[in-house]
Protein backbone atom coordinates (compact mmCIF):
# COMPACT_ATOMS: atom_id res chain seq x y z
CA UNK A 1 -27.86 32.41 158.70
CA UNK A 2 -28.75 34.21 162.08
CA UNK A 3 -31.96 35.41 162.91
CA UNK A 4 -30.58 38.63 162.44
CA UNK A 5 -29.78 38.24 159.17
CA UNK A 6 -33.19 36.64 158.42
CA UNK A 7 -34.43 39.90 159.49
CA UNK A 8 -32.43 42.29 158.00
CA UNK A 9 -33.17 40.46 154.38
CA UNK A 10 -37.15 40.42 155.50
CA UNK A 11 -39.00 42.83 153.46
CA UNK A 12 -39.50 46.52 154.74
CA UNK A 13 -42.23 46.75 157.03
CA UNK A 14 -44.38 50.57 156.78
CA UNK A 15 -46.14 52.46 159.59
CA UNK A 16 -49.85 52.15 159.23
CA UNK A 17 -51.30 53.58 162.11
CA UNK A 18 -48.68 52.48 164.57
CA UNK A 19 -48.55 48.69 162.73
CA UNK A 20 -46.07 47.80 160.70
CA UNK A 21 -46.68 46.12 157.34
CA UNK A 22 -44.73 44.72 154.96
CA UNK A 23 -44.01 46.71 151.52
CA UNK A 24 -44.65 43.70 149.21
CA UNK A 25 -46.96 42.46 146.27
CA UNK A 26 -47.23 38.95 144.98
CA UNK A 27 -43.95 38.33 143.64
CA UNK A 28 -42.06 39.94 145.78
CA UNK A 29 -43.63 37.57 148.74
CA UNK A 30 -42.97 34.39 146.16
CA UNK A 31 -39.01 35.27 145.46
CA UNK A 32 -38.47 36.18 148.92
CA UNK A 33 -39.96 32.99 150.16
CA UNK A 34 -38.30 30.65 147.72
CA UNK A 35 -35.21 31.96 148.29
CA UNK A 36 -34.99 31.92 151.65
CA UNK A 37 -36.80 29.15 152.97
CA UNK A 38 -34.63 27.08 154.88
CA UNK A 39 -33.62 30.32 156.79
CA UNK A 40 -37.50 31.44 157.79
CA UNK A 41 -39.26 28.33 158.98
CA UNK A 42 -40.29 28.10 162.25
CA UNK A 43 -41.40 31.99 161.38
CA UNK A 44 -44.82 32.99 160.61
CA UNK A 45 -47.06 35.09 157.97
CA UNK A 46 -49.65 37.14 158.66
CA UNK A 47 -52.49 38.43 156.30
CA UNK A 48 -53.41 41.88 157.73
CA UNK A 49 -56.35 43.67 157.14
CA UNK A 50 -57.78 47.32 158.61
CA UNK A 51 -59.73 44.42 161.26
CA UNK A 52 -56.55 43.08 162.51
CA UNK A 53 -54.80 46.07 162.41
CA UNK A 54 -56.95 48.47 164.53
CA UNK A 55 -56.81 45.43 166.85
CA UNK A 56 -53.46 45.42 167.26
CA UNK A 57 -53.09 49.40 167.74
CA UNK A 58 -55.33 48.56 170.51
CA UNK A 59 -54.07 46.15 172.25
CA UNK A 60 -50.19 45.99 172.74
CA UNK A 61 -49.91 42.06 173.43
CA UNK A 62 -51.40 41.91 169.81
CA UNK A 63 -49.34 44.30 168.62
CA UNK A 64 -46.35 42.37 169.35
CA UNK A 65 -47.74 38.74 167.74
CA UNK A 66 -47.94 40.98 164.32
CA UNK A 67 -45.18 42.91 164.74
CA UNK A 68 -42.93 39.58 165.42
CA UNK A 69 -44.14 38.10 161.65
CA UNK A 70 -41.27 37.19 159.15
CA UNK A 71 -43.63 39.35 156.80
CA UNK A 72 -47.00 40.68 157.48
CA UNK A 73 -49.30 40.90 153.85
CA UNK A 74 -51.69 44.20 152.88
CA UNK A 75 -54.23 41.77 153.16
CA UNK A 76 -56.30 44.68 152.74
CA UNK A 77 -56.34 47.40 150.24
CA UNK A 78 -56.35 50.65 152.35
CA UNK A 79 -53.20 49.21 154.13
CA UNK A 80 -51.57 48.83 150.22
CA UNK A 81 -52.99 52.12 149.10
CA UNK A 82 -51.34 54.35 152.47
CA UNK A 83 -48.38 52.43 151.62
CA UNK A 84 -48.76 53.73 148.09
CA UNK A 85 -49.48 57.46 149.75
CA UNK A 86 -45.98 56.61 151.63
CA UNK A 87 -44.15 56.52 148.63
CA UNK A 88 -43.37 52.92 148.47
CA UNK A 89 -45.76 52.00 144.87
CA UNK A 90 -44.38 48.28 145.02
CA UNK A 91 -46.86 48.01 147.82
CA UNK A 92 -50.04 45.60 146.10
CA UNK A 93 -52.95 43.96 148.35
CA UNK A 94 -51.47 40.11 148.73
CA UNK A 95 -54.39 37.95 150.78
CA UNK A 96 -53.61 35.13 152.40
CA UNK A 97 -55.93 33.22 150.04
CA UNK A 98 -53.93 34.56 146.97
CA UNK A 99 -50.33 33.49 148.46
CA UNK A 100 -51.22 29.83 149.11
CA UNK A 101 -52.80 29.16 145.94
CA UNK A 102 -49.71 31.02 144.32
CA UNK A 103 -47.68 27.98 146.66
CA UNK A 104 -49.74 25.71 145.25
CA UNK A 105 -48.65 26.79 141.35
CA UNK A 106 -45.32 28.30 141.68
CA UNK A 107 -42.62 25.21 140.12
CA UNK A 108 -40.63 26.56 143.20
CA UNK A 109 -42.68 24.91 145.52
CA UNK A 110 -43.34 22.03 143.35
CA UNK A 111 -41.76 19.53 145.86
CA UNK A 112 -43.08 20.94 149.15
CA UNK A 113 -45.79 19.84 151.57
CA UNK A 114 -48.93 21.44 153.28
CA UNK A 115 -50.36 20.94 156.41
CA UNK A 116 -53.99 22.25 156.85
CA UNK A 117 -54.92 23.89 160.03
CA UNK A 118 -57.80 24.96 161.09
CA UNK A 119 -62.50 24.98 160.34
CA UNK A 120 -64.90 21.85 161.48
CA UNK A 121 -63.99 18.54 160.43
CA UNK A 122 -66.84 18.32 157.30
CA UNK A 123 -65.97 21.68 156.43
CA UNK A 124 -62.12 21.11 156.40
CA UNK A 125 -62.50 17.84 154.58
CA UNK A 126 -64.59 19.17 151.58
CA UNK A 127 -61.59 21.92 150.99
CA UNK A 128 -59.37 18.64 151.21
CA UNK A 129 -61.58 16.97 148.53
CA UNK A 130 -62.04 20.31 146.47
CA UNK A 131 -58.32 21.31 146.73
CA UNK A 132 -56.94 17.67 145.92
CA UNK A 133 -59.05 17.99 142.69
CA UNK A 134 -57.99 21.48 141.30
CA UNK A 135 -54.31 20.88 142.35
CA UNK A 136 -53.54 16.97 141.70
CA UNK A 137 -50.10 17.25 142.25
CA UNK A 138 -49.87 19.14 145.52
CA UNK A 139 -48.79 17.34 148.70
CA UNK A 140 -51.01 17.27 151.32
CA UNK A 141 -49.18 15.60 154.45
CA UNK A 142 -51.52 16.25 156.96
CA UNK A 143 -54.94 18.55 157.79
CA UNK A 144 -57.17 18.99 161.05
CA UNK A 145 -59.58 20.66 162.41
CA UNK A 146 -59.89 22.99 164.92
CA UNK A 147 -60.83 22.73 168.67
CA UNK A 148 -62.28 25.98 168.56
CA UNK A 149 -60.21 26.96 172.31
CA UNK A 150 -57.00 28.30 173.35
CA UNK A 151 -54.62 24.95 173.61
CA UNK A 152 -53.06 24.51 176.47
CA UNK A 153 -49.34 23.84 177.11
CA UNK A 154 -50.02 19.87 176.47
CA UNK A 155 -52.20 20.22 173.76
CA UNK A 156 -49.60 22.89 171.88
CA UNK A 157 -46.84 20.39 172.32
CA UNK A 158 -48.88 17.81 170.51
CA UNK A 159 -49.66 19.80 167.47
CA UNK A 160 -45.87 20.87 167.53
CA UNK A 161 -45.22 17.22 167.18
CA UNK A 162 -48.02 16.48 164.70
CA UNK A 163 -46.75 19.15 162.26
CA UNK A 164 -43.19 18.14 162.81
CA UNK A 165 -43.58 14.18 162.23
CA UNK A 166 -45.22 15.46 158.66
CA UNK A 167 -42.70 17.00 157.83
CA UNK A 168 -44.73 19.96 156.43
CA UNK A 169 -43.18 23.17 154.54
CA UNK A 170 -45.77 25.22 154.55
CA UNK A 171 -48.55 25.29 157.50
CA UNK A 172 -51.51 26.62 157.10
CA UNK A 173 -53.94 28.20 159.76
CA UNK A 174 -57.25 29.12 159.12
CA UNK A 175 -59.16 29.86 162.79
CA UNK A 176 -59.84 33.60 162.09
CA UNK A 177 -58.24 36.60 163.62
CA UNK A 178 -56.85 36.75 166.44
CA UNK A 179 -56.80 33.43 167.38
CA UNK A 180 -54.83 32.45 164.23
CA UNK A 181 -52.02 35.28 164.64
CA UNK A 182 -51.58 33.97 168.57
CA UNK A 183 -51.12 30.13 168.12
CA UNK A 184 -48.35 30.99 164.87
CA UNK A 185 -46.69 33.52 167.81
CA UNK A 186 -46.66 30.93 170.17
CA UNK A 187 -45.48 28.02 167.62
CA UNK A 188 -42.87 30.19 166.47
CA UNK A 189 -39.65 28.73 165.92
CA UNK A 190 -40.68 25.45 167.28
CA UNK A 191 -41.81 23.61 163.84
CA UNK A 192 -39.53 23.34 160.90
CA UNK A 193 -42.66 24.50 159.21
CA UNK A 194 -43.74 28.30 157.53
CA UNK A 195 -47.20 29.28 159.03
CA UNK A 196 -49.42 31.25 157.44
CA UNK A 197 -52.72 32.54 158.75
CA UNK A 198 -55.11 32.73 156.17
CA UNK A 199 -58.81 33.25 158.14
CA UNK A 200 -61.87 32.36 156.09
CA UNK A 201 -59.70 30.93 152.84
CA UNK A 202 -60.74 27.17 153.41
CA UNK A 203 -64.30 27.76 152.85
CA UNK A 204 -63.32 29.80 149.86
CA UNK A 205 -61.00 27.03 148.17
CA UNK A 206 -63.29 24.64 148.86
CA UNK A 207 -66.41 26.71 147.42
CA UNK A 208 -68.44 26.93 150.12
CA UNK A 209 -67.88 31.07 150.12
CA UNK A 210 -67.97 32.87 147.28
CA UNK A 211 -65.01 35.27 146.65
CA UNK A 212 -65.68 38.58 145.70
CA UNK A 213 -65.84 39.33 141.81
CA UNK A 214 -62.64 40.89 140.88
CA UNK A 215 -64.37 44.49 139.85
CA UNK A 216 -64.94 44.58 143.40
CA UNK A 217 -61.38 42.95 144.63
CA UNK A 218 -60.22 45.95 142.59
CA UNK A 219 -61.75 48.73 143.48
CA UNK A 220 -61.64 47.47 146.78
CA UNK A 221 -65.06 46.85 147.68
CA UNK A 222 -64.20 42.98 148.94
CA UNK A 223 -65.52 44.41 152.08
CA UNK A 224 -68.55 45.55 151.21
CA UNK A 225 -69.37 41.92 149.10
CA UNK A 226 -68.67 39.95 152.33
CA UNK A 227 -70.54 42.14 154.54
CA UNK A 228 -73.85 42.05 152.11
CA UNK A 229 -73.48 37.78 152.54
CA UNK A 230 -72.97 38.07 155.98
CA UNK A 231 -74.26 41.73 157.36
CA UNK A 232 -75.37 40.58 161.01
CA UNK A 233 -71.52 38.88 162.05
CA UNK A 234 -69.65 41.53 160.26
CA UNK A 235 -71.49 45.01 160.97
CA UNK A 236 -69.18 45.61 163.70
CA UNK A 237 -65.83 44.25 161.81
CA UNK A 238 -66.52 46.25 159.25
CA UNK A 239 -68.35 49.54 160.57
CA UNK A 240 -67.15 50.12 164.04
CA UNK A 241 -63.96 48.66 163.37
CA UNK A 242 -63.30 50.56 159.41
CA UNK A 243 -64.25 53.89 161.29
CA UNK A 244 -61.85 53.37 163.69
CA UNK A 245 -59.33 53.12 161.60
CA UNK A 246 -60.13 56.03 159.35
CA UNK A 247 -59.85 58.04 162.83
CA UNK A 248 -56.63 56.49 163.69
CA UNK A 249 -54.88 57.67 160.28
CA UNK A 250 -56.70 61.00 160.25
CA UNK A 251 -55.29 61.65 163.90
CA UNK A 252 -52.06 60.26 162.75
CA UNK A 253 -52.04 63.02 160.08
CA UNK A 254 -52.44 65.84 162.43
């Protein structure tokens, strides 16, 4: 199959304020992947959020990592709900978090391997311990931490080969946005892997954060839960950043 082709059978991507996102929900992200997986590795996922996506209408170079995703999730729930308001009501919030654990269950994946990218070495080894436990039969054919810096051209070669001597399916990258979104751009089509960046998910997998209660996931206050554990390093995310983004789609609107 040609890239083109890969494309064309991608799921539709939706405005939202100048970013495209892709109209999907759980299970249409799990068919599309297990039935075209051969064809899409080397390609990245990214989980987008109203954070990531003001950033990228603001700044074109990360504009064009997002934009170049095989699929790009409503990580969010405002991005799912102006999807909704767009008329396309298959659109769901699908986090990053939710899609790899779905990997990790899903019989379709039952024979596929995971490389772990991403945290401090304690921290990334007690969602090792904590995942091996909960999920006995996934495999796990490689994890490391992060080196908290842009790699350079030798370093990025090395983690190419790393990944590629696992042989890993499924790669995932957990450095926070936009770091995470950059290295997948820059990896693209040079592992035989799917990358996924999934931000803060290791320390919820291996219990270190607390995920939201699902009244709040639902009524989409997931936000406001994180920001109450953590108000001083995420006023700005979600404050400057959330009004920002209501501007952008009222200004859209006019």
């Amino acid at each position: 199959m040609t890239k083109q082709c890969i494309s064309n059978n991608a799921p539709k991507k939706v405005n939202v304020i100048g970013v495209p996102i892709s109209v999907v929900n759980i299970d249409i992200v799990l068919d599309y992947i297990s039935s075209n997986f051969d064809d899409i590795r080397g390609n990245y996922i990214c989980a987008s959020n109203v954070h990531t996506t003001v950033m990228a209408y603001d700044d074109k170079n990360y504009h064009k990592v997002q934009s170049e995703s095989i699929i790009s999730l409503p990580d969010g729930k405002p991005l799912a709900t102006l999807g909704n308001k767009k008329g396309y009501k298959e659109m769901q919030k699908t986090t990053g978090t939710h899609f790899m654990q779905a990997t990790f269950t899903d019989d379709r994946f039952k024979n596929k391997k995971h490389y772990f990218y991403g945290s401090t070495k304690e921290n990334l080894e007690e969602m090792i311990k904590k995942v091996k436990n909960d999920y006995p039969n996934l495999e796990i054919c490689g994890y490391e931490p992060s080196i908290f810096k842009e790699l350079d051209e030798k370093a990025l070669e090395e983690l190419i080969y790393r990944i590629n001597s696992s042989n890993a399916d499924f790669v995932w990258i957990g450095i926070g946005a936009p770091r995470q979104e950059i290295l997948m751009n820059r990896l693209k089509e040079k592992t035989n892997s799917l990358m996924t960046g999934v931000g803060g998910a290791f320390n919820i997998l291996s219990g270190k954060v607390k995920d939201a209660p699902k009244w709040m996931q639902n009524a989409g206050l997931e936000w406001f839960y994180r920001f109450i554990k953590e108000p001083r390093r995420l006023f700005k995310r979600y404050f400057v950043t959330n009004s920002k983004f209501i501007w952008y789609n009222w200004r859209d609107k006019l």
